[in-house]
Protein backbone atom coordinates (compact mmCIF):
# COMPACT_ATOMS: atom_id res chain seq x y z
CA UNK A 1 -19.87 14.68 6.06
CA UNK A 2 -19.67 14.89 9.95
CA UNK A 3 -21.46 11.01 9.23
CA UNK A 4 -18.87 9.73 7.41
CA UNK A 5 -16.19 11.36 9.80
CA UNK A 6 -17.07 9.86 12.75
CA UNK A 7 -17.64 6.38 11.22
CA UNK A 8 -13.82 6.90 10.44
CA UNK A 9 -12.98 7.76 14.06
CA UNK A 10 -15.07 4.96 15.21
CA UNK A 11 -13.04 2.51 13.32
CA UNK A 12 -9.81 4.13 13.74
CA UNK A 13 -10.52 4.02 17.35
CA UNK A 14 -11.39 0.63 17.13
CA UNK A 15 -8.43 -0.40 15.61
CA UNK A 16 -5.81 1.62 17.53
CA UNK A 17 -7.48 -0.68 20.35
CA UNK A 18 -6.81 -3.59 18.69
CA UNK A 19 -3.74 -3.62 16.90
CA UNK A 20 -2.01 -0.61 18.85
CA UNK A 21 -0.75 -2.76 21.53
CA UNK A 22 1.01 -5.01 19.03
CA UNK A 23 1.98 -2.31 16.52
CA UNK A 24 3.91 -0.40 19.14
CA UNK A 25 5.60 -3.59 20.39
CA UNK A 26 6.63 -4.27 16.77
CA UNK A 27 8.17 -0.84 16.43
CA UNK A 28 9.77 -0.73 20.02
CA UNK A 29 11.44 -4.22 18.68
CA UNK A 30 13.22 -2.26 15.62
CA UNK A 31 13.86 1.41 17.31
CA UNK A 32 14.46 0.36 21.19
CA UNK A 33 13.01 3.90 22.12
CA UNK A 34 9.58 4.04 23.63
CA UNK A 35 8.98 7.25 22.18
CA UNK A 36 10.12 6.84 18.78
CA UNK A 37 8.04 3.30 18.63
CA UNK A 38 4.78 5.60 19.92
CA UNK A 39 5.45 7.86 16.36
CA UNK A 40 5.78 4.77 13.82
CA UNK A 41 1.88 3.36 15.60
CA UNK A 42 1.12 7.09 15.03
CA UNK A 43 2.43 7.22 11.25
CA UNK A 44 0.60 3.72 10.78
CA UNK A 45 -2.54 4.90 11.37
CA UNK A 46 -2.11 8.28 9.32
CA UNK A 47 -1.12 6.43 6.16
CA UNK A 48 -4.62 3.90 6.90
CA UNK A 49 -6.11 7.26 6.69
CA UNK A 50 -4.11 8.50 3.76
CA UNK A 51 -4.10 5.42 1.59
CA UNK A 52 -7.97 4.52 2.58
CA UNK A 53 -7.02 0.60 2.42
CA UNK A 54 -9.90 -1.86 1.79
CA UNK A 55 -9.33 -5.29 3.54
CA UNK A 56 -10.20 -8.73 2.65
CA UNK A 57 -10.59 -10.15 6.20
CA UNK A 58 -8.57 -9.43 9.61
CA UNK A 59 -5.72 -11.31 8.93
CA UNK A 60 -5.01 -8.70 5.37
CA UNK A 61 -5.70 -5.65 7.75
CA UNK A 62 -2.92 -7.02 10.36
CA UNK A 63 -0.77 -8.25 7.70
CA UNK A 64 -1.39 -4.38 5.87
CA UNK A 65 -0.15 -2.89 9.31
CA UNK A 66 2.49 -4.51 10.24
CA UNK A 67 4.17 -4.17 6.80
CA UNK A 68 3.59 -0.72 7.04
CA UNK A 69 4.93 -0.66 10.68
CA UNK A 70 8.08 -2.46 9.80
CA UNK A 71 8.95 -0.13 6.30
CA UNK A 72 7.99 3.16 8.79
CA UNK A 73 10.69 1.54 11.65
CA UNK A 74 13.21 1.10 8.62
CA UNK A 75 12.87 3.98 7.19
CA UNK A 76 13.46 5.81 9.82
CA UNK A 77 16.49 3.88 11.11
CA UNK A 78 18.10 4.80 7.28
CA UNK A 79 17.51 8.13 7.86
CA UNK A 80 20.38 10.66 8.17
CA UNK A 81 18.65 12.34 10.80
CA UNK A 82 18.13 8.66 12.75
CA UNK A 83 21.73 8.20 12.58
CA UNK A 84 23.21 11.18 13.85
CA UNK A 85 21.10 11.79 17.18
CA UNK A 86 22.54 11.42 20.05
CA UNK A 87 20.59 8.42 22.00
CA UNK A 88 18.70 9.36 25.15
CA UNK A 89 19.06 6.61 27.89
CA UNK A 90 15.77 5.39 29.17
CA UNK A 91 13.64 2.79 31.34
CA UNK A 92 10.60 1.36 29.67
CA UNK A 93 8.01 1.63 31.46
CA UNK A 94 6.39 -1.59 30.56
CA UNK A 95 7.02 -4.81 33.21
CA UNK A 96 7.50 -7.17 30.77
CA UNK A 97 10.47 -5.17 29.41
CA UNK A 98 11.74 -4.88 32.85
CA UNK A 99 11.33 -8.07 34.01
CA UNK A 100 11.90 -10.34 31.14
CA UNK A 101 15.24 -11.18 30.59
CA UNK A 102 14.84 -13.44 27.64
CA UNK A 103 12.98 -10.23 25.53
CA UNK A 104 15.55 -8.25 26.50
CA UNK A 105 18.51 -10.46 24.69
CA UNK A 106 16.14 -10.36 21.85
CA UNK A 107 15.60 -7.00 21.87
CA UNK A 108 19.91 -6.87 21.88
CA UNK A 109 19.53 -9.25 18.52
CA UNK A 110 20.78 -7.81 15.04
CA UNK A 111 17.20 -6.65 13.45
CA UNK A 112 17.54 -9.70 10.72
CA UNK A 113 16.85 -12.20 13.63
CA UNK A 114 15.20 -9.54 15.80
CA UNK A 115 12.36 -9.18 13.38
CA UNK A 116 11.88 -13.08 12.81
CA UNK A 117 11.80 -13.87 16.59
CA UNK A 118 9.00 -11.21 17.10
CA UNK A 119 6.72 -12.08 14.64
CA UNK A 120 7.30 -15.99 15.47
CA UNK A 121 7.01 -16.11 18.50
CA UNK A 122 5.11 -13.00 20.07
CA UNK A 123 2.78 -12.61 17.33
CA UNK A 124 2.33 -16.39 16.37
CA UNK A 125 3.04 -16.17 12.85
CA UNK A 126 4.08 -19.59 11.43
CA UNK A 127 7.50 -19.49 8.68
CA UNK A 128 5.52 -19.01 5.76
CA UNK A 129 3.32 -16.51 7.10
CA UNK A 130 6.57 -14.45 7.62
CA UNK A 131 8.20 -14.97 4.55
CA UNK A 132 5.07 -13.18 2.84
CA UNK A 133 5.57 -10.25 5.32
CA UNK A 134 9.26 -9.80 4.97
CA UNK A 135 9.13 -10.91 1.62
CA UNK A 136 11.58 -13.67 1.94
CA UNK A 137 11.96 -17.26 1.18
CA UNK A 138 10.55 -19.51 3.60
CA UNK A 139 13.77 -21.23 3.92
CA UNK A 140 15.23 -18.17 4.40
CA UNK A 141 13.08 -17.30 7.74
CA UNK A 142 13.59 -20.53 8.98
CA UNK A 143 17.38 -19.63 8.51
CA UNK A 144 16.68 -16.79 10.17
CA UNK A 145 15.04 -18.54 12.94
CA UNK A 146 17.26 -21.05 13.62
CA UNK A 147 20.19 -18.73 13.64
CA UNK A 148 18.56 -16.46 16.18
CA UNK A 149 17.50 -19.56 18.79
CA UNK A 150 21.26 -19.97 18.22
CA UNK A 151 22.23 -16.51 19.62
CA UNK A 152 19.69 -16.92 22.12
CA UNK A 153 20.73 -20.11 23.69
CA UNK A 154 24.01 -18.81 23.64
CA UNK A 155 23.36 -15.52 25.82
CA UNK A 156 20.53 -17.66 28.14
CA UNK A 157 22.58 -20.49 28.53
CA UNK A 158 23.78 -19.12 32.29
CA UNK A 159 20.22 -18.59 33.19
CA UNK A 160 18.48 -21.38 31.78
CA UNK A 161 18.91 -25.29 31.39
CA UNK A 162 19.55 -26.26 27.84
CA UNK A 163 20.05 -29.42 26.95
């Protein structure tokens, strides 16, 4: 038992170093609270545990948890208690959240374009690849897309050359 316990661990460890990093950057995209992004990676990993997933290759497993990711992060923002907290102000303590003004307008998108402009272009997921996350039409992600560059260029436009 202790065997088959700490081969769990082991790859639980394993891939909290792997996929933690982007897990929590996927959640901190939909909830825009450090700490509340650092319970969905938590959650994540207790439903790998719960639901004892098989995978097919790396690309199911990453596909497996960021679906879960993104249903914990709405789910929670549907919740009653979600909705009537009162927000806490805070800093992230991550540089490129500081620094970057360009994630921060995203961050500031409407979670329809949020969510496509993330997995595009920080996780390097191509249109289709998307559409079988979200479960959406392709054309409809490329809607999505398109709209949010849209937005983008609009807010950036002071700070950046666009032709």
């Amino acid at each position: 038992m202790n065997e088959i316990s700490l081969c769990t661990d082991e790859i639980i460890s394993q891939d909290l170093d792997y996929y933690g990093n982007m897990l929590f950057r996927l959640a901190y995209s939909y909830m825009k609270n450090i700490y509340d992004a650092e319970d969905v990676v938590q959650e994540v990993f207790i439903q790998l545990l719960k639901n004892k997933v098989t995978f097919q290759n790396n690309d199911h497993k990453k596909n497996w948890f960021i679906c879960v990711a993104r249903n914990i992060c709405k789910n929670k923002l549907k919740s009653a208690w979600f909705r009537n907290r009162v927000e806490l102000t805070e800093t992230p303590y991550y540089d490129e959240y500081k620094e970057n003004n360009v994630l921060k307008k995203v961050m500031q998108l409407p979670l329809k374009y949020r969510e496509i402009i993330y997995l595009y272009y920080y996780e390097g997921y191509t249109t289709v690849e998307i559409a079988s996350i979200i479960d959406k039409k392709e054309s409809t992600v490329r809607s999505l897309l398109s709209r949010g560059r849209k937005i983008l260029r609009k807010e950036l436009k002071e700070e950046y050359d666009f032709e």
